[in-house]
Protein backbone atom coordinates (compact mmCIF):
# COMPACT_ATOMS: atom_id res chain seq x y z
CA UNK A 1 -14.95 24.31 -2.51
CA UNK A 2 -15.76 20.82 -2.57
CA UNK A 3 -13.18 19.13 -0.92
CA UNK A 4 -12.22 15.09 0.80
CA UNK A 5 -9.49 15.14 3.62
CA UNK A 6 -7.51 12.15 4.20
CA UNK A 7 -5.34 11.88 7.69
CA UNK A 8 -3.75 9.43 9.32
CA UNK A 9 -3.29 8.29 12.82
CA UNK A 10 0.63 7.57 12.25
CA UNK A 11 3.09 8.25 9.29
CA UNK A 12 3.05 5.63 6.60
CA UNK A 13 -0.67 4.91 8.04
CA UNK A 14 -1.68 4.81 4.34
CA UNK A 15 -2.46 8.01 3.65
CA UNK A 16 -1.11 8.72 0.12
CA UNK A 17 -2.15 5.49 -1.27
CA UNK A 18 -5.91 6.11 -0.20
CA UNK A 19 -5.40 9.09 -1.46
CA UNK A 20 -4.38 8.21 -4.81
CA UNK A 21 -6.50 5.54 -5.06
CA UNK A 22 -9.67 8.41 -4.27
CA UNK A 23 -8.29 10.82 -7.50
CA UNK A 24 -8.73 8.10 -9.43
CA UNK A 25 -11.78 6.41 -8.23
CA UNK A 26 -13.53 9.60 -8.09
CA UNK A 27 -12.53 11.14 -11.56
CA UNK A 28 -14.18 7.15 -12.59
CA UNK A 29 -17.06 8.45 -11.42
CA UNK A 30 -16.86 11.82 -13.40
CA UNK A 31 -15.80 14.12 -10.80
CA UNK A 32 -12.84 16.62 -12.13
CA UNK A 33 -10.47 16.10 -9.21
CA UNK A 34 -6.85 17.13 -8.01
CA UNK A 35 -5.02 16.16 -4.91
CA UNK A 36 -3.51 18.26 -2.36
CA UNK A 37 -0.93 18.33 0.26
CA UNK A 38 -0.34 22.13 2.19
CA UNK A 39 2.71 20.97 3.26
CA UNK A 40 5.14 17.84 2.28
CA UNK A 41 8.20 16.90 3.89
CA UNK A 42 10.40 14.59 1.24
CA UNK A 43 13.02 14.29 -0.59
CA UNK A 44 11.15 12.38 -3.15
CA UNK A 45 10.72 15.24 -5.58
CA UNK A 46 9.03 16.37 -9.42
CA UNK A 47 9.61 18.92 -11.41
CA UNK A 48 5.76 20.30 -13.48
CA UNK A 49 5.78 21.62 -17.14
CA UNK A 50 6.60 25.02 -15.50
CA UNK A 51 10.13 24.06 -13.79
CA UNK A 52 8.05 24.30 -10.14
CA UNK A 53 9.10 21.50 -7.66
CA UNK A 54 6.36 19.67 -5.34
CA UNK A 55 6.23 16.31 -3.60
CA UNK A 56 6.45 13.37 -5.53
CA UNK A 57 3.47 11.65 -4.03
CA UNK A 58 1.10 15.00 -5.67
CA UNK A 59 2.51 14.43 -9.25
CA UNK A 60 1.13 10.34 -8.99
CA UNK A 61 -2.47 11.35 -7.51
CA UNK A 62 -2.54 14.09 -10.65
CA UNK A 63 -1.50 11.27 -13.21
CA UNK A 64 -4.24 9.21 -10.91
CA UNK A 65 -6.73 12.11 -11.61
CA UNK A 66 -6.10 12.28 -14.85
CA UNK A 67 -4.11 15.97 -15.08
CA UNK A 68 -0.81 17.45 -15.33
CA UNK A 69 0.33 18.16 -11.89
CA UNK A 70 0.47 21.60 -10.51
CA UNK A 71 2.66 23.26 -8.12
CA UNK A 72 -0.47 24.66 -6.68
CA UNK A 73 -1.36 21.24 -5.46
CA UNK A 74 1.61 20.78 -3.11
CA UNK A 75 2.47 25.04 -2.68
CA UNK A 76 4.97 23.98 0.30
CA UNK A 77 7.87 21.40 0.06
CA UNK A 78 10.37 20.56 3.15
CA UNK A 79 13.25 19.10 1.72
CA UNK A 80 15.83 17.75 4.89
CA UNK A 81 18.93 18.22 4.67
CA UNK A 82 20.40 15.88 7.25
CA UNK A 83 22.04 18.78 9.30
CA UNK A 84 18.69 19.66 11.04
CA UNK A 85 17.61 21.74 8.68
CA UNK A 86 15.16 21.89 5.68
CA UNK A 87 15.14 23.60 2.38
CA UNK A 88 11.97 25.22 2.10
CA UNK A 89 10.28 25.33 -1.42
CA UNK A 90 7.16 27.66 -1.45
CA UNK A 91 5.29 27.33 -5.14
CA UNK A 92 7.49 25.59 -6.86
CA UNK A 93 10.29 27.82 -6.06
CA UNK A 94 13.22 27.69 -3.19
CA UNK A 95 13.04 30.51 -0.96
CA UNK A 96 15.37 29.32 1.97
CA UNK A 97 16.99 27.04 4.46
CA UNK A 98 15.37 26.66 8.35
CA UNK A 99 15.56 24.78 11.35
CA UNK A 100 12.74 23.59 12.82
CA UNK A 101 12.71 25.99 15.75
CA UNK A 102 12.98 28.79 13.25
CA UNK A 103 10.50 27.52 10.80
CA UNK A 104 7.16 28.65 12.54
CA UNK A 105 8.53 32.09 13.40
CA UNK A 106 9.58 32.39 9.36
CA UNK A 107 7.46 30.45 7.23
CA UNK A 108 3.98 29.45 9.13
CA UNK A 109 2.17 33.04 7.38
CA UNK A 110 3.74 32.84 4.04
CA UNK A 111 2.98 29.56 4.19
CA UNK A 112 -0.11 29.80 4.85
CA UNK A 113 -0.56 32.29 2.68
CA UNK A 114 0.23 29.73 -0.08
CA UNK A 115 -2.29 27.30 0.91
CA UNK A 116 -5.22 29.70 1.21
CA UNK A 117 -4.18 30.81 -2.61
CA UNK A 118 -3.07 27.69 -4.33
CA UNK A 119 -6.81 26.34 -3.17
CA UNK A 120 -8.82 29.12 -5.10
CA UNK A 121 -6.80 28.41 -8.05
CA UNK A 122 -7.48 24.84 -7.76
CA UNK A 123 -11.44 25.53 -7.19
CA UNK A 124 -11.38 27.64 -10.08
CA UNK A 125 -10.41 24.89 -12.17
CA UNK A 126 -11.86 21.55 -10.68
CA UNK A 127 -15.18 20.32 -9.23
CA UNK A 128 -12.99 18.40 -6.30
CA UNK A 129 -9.96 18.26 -3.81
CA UNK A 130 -8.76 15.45 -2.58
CA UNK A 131 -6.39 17.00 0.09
CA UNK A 132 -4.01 14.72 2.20
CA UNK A 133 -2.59 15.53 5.54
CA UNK A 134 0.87 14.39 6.95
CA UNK A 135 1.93 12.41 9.91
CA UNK A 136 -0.63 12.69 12.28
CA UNK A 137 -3.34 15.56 13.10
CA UNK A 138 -3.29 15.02 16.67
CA UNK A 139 0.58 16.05 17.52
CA UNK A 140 -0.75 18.70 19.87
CA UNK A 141 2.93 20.11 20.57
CA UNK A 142 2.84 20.55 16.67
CA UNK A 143 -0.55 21.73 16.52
CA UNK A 144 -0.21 25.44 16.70
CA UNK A 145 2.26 25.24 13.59
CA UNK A 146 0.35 22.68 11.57
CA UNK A 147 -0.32 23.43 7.98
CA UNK A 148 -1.48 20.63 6.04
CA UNK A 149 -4.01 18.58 8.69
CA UNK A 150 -7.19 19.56 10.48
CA UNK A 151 -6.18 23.83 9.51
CA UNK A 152 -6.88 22.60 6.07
CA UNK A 153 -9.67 20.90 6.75
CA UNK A 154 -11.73 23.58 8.76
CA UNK A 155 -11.07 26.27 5.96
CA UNK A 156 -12.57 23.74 3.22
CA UNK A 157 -15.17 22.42 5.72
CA UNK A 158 -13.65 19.18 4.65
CA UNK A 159 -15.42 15.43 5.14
CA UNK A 160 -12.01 13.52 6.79
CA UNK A 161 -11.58 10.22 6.25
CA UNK A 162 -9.19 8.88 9.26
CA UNK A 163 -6.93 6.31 8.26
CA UNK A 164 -5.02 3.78 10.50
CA UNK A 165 -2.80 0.61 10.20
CA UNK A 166 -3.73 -2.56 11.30
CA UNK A 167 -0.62 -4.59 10.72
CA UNK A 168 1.14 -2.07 13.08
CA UNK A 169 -1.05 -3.74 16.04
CA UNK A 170 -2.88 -1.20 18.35
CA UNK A 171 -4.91 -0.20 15.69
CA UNK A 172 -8.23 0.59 18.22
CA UNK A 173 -5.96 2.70 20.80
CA UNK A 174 -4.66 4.54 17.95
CA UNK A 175 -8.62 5.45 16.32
CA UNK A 176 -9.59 6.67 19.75
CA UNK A 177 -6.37 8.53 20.91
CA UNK A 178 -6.25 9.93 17.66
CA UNK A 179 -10.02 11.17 18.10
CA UNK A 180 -9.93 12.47 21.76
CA UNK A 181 -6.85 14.34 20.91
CA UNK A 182 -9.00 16.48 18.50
CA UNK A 183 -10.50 19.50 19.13
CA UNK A 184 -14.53 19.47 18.93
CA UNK A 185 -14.54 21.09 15.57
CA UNK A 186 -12.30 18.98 14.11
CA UNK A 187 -13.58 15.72 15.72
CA UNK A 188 -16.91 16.50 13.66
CA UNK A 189 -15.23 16.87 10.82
CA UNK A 190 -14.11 12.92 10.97
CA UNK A 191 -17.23 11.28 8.84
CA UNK A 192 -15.19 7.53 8.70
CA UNK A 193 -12.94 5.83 10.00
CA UNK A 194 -10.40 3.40 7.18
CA UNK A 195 -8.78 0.59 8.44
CA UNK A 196 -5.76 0.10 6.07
CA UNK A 197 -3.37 -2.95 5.31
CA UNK A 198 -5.25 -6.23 6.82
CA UNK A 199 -4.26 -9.57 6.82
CA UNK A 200 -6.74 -12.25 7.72
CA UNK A 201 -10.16 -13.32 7.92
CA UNK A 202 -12.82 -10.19 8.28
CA UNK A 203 -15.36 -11.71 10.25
CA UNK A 204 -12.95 -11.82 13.18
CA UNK A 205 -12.28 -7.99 13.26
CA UNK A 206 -16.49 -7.65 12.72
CA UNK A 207 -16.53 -7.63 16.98
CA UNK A 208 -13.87 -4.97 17.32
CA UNK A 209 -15.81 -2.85 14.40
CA UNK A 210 -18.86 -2.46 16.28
CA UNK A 211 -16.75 -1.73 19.50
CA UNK A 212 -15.30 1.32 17.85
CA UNK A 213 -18.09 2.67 16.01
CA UNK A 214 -20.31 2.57 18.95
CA UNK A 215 -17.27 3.98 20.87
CA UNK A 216 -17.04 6.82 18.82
CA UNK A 217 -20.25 6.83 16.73
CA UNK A 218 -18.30 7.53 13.35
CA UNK A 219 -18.56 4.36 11.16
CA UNK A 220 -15.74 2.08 9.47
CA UNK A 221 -16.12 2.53 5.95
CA UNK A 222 -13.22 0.72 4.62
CA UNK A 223 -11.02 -2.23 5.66
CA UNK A 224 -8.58 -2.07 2.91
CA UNK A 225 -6.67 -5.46 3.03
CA UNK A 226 -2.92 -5.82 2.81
CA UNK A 227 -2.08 -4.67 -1.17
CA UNK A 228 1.79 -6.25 -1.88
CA UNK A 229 1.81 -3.46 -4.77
CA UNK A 230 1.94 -0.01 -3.76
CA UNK A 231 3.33 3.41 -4.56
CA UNK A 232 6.17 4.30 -3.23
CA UNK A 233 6.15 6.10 0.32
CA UNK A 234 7.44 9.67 0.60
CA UNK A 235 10.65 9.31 2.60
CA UNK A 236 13.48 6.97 2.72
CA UNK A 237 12.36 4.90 5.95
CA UNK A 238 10.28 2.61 3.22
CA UNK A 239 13.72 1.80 2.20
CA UNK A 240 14.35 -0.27 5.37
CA UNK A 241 10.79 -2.30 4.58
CA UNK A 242 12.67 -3.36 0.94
CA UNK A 243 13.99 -6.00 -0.26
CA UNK A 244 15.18 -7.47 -3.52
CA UNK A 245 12.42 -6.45 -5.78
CA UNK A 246 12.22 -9.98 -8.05
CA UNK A 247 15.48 -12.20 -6.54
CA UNK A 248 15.04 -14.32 -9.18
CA UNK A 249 15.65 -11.79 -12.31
CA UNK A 250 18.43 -12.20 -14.81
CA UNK A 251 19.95 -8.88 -13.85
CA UNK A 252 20.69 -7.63 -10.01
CA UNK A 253 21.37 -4.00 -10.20
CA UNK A 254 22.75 -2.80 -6.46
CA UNK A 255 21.37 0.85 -5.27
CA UNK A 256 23.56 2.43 -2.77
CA UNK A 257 21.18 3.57 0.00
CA UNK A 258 22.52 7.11 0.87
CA UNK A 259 22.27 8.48 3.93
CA UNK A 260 20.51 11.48 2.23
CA UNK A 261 18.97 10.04 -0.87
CA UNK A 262 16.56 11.53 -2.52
CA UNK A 263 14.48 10.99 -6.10
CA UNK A 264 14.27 7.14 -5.68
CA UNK A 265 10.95 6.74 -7.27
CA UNK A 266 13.74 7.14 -10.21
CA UNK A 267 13.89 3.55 -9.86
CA UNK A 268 10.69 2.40 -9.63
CA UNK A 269 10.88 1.21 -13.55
CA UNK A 270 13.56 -1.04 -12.59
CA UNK A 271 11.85 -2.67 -10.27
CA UNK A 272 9.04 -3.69 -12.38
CA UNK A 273 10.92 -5.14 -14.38
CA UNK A 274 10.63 -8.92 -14.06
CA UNK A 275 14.19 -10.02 -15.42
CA UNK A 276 15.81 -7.32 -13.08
CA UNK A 277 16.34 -7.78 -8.85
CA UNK A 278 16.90 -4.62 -7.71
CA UNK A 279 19.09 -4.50 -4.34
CA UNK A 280 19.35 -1.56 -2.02
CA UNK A 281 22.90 -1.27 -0.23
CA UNK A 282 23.30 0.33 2.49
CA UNK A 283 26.72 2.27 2.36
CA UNK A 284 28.38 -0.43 5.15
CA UNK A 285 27.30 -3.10 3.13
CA UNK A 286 29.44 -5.43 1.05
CA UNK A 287 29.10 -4.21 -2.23
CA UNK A 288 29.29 -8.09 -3.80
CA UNK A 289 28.97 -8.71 -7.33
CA UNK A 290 26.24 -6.87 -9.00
CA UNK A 291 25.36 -6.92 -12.60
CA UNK A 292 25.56 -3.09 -12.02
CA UNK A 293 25.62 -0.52 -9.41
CA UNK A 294 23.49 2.99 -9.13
CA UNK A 295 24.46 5.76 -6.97
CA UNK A 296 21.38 8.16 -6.96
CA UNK A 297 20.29 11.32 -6.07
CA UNK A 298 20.96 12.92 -3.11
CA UNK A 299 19.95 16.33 -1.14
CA UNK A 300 23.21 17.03 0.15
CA UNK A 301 25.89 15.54 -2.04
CA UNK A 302 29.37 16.37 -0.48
CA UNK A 303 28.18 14.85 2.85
CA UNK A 304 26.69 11.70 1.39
CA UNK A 305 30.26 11.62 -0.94
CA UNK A 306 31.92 11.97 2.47
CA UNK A 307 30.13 9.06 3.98
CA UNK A 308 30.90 7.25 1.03
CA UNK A 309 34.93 7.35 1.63
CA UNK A 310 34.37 6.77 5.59
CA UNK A 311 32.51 2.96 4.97
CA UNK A 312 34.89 2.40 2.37
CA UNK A 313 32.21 2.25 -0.11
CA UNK A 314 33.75 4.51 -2.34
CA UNK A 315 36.90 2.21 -2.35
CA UNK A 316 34.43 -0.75 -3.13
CA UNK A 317 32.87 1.06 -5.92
CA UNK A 318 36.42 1.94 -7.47
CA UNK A 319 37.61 -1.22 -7.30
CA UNK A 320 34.43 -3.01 -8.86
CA UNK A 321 34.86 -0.47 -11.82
CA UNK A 322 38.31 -1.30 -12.63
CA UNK A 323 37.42 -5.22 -12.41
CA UNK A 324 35.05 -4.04 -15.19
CA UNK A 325 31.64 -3.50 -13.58
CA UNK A 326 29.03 -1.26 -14.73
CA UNK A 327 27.78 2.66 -13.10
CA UNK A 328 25.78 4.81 -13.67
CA UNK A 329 24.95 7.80 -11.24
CA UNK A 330 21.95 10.23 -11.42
CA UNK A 331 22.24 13.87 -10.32
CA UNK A 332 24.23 13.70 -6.85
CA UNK A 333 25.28 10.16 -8.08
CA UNK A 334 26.87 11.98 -11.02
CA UNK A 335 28.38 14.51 -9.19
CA UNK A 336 30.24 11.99 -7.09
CA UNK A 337 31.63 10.17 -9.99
CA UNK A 338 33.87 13.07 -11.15
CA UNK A 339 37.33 14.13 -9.45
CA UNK A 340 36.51 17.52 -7.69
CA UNK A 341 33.15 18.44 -5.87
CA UNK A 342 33.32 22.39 -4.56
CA UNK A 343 30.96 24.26 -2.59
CA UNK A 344 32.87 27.49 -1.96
CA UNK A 345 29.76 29.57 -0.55
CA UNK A 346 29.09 26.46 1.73
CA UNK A 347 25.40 26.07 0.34
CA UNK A 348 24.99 22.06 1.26
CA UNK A 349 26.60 23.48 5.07
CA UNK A 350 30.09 22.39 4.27
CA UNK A 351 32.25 25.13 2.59
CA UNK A 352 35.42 23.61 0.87
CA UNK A 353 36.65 21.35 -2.11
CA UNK A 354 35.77 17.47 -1.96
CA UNK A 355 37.71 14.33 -3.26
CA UNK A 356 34.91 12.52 -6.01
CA UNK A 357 35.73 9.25 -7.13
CA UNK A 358 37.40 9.59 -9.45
CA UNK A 359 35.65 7.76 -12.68
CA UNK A 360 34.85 10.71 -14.58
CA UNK A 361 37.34 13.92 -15.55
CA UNK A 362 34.43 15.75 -14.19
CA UNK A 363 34.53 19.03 -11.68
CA UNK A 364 31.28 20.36 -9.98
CA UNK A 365 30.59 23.66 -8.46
CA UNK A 366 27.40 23.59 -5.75
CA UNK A 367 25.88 26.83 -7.09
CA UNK A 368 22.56 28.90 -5.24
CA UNK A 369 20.80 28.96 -8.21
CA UNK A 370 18.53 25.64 -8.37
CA UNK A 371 18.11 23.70 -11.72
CA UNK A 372 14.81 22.67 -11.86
CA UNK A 373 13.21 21.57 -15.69
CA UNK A 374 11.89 19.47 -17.71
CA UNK A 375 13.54 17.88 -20.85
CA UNK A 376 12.96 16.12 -24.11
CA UNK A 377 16.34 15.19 -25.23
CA UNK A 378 17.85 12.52 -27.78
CA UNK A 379 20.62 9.49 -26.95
CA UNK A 380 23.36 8.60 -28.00
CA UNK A 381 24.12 5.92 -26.25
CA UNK A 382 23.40 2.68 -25.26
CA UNK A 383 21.40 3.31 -29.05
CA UNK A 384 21.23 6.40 -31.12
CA UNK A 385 18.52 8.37 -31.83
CA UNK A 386 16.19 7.08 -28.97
CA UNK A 387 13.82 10.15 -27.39
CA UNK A 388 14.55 10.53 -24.02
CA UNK A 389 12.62 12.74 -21.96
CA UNK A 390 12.90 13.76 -17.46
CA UNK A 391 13.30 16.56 -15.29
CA UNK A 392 16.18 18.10 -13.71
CA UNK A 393 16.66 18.99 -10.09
CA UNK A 394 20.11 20.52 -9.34
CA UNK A 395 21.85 22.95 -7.98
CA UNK A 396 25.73 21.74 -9.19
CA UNK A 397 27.46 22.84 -12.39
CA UNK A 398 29.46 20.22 -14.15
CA UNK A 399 31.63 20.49 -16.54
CA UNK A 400 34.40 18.21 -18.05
CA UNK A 401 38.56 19.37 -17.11
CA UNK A 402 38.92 20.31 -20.07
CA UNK A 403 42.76 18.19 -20.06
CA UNK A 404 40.73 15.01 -19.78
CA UNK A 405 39.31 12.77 -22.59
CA UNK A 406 37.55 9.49 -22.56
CA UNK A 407 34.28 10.48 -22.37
CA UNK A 408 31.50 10.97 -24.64
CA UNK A 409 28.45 12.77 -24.45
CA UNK A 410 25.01 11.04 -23.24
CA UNK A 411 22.45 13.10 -25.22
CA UNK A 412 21.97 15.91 -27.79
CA UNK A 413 22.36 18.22 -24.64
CA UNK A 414 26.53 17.57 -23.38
CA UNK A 415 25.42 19.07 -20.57
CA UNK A 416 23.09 16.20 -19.77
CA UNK A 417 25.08 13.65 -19.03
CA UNK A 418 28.25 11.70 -20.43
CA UNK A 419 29.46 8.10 -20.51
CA UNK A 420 33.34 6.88 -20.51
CA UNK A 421 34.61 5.04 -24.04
CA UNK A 422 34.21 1.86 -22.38
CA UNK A 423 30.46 2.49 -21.80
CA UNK A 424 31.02 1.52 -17.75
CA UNK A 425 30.58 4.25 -16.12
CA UNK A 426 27.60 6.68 -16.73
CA UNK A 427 26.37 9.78 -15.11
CA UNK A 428 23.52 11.75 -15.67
CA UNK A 429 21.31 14.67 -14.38
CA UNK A 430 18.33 13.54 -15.48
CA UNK A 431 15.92 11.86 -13.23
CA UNK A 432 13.16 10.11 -14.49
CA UNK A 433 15.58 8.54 -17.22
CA UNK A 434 14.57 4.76 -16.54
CA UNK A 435 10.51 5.72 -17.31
CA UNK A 436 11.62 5.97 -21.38
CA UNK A 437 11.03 2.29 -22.01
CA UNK A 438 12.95 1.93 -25.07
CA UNK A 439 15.93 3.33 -23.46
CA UNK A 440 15.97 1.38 -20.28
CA UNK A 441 15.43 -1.40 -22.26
CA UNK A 442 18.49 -0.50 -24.35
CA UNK A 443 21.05 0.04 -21.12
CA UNK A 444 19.71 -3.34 -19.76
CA UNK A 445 20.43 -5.53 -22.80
CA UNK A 446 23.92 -4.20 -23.11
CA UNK A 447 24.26 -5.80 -19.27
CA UNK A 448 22.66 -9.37 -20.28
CA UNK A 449 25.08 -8.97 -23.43
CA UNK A 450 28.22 -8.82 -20.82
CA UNK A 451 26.16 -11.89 -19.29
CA UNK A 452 25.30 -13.64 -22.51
CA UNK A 453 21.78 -13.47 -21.67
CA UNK A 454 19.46 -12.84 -24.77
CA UNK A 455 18.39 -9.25 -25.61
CA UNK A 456 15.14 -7.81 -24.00
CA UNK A 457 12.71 -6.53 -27.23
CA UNK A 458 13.26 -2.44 -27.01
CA UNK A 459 10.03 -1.66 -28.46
CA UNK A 460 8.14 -1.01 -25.51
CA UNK A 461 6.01 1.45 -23.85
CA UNK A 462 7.47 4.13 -21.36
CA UNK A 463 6.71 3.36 -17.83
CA UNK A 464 3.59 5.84 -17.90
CA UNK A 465 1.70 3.81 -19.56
CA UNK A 466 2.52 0.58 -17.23
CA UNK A 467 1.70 3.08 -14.33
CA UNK A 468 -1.32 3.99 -15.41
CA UNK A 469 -2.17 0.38 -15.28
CA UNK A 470 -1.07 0.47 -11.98
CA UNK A 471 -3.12 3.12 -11.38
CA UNK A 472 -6.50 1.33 -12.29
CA UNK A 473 -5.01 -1.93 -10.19
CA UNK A 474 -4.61 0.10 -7.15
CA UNK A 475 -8.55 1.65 -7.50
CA UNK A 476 -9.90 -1.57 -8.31
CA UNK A 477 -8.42 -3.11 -5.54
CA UNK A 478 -9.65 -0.76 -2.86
CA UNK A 479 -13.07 0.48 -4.14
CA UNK A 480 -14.68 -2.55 -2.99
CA UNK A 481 -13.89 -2.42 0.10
CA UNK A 482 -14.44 1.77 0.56
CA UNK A 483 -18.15 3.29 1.17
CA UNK A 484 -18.07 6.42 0.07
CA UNK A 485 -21.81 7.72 0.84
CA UNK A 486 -20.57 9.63 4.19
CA UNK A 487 -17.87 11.56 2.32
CA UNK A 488 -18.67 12.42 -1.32
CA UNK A 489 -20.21 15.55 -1.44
């Protein structure tokens, strides 16, 4: 197979975006591509036309590429669960829970396994793999166990492109570490060095260039400068790097930062949205007085509910509701608005029943079996009649108590998702809801109503279409600065 690998010599080195940024530069070019990772660790998360989960970051270099992303093209996703373990989804599909000391001794030959098949399906179908590794390929007490690195590409024979950050400082020590930690046969594998996210003039990093190649007779071919828009990273630590997204918008719409959050590429619509600052809060935080507040996903609900009532967060977000502020929360989010939260077979590690907030007459049941689908549904509110479409990912069952009223259902599907009479708090399962242009639009006018702002036009595209803009921006900003003649094939 025909195949590009693209390490790094840190996390957040780069490596997804140049990875991206090659699925669609190359399919430009006519190749028929599609990404891979062996092996992500995140609890940013998609769900594919056939209800298989993989890593966020693999569904955006398919839409890059062109295609309908695959479970093949991410077979293994870590999900952590904050107790020091991981869910462990092999193709698609959960198969357990692991430590990390347990997770060689269980999962490194299925794993494997996975890999070696999910890559002759993908060969079958496409002239090109753009695989991406993860962290760094020169952990050596990791080494033994690595699956998604320099194991991937020996088996494809794989040109590597080795990435590293500049604006971290240290950028040479990390190149040449990185390189002398590397076995011979994977050393010859590296055919360029990228040096990613520069700020300043070139000619004064021209010296240090020629230092390294002659150093390590592998040649730069890319300084990629400093890009202010990127996709979003593939764990929560890019949180920290955030902050409000335009602080001079009509609309500020707080995000509580969970401890365990998960799916927050959910909000990535918001925040391009000029009129709208989006504001992550971290659970400690003052709540202040947001136009409206999101509580979002989250891997391991009870515990992140829990955290909630120990800041006093939970008390915060009560109180702004009944001074007549505006929630919405999205899978775990939603789960945490109703009354009662119960995991009886202790599947999120703590067995009991759990105290919700209270804003909903809603009780939900952790269950083993995982929800994982797409949907096409229709709303009902903020407008009637609007498509709607998303994925699930979910493993509670909610249902109204049945001696409650006050609520009204969301969508066509009651299962879905409902909102109160009063339209001020909201909860649904459905991630991806703020991509349907329309009916973001529609939930974000009935906020500038409240603040006698004037209404936002509704007849716009879904976000996929502003993405895929986005898409084009991010390969025409780094093509120019990539030579590609010592990797293509």
């Amino acid at each position: 197979m025909k195949a590009v690998m693209v390490v790094g010599t840190t996390s957040h080195a780069g490596k997804s975006m140049i990875a991206t940024a090659l699925c669609r530069i190359l399919t430009r070019k006519g190749f028929r591509v599609a990404p891979f990772k062996g092996q992500n660790m995140a609890l940013n998360s998609y769900v594919t036309a056939n209800g298989g989960e993989i890593g966020y970051a693999q569904a955006v270099q398919a839409w890059a590429a062109g295609i309908q992303p695959w479970v093949e093209m991410n077979p293994i996703l870590l999900k952590p669960q904050g107790d020091m373990t991981s869910q462990v989804v092999l193709k698609g599909r959960v198969i357990g829970r692991t430590t990390a000391a347990d997770y060689y001794e269980q999962f490194f030959e299925p794993g494997w396994t996975a890999i070696e098949e999910s890559l002759r399906r993908i060969s079958e179908e496409f002239d090109l793999v753009v695989c991406e590794g993860a962290g760094s390929p020169a952990e050596i007490n990791l080494k033994h166990r690595d699956l998604t690195n320099m194991r991937v590409a020996k088996h494809l024979n794989a040109p590597t492109i080795l990435v590293a950050d500049i604006d971290r400082g240290g950028v040479f020590a990390h190149v040449v570490g990185t390189l002398e930690l590397l076995d011979p046969d994977e050393r010859a594998l590296i055919k360029g060095i990228v040096i990613n996210k520069f700020r300043g003039q070139r000619s004064l990093l021209d010296s240090g260039i020629e230092w390294l190649e002659q150093k390590t007779g592998i040649p730069v071919i890319g300084v990629i400068p400093w890009l202010d828009q990127v996709f979003p990273a593939e764990d929560s630590l890019s949180l920290f790097d955030r902050s409000s997204s335009n602080p001079k918008g009509d609309l500020t719409i707080g995000v509580v930062r969970l401890p365990r959050i998960s799916n927050f590429t959910d909000f990535d619509p918001l925040e391009a949205e000029p009129s709208v600052n989006v504001k992550y809060l971290h659970p400690k935080q003052s709540l202040g007085h947001p136009d409206a507040v999101i509580i979002p996903g989250s891997k391991t609900t009870i515990a992140d509910l829990i955290a909630l009532h120990k800041t006093g967060m939970a008390e915060e977000i009560q109180n702004y509701v009944a001074a007549g502020g505006t929630v919405l929360g999205i899978c775990g989010g939603f789960q945490m608005l109703g009354k009662i939260l119960a995991d009886p077979e202790g599947i999120e590690g703590q067995e009991g029943r759990y105290r919700g907030l209270g804003l909903l007459p809603l009780k939900t049941v952790i269950a083993g079996q995982k929800v994982a689908r797409q949907r096409n549904v229709t709303s009902n509110f903020p407008q009637d009649g609007l498509p709607v479409s998303g994925y699930e990912i979910h493993q509670g069952r909610t249902r109204l108590i049945e001696s409650e009223e006050g609520t009204q259902a969301l969508f066509d599907d009651p299962n879905l998702g409902v909102v109160d009479e009063s339209q001020s708090v909201w909860g649904t399962y459905l991630h991806g809801i703020f991509d349907n242009g329309p009916w973001r639009r529609a939930w974000l006018n009935r906020l500038r109503q409240q603040r006698g702002l004037r209404s936002l036009p509704t007849g716009v595209a879904n976000y996929r279409e502003q993405r895929e803009i986005m898409l084009d921006q991010l390969a025409d900003a780094i093509e120019p600065h990539l030579n590609l003649k010592p990797i293509l094939p």
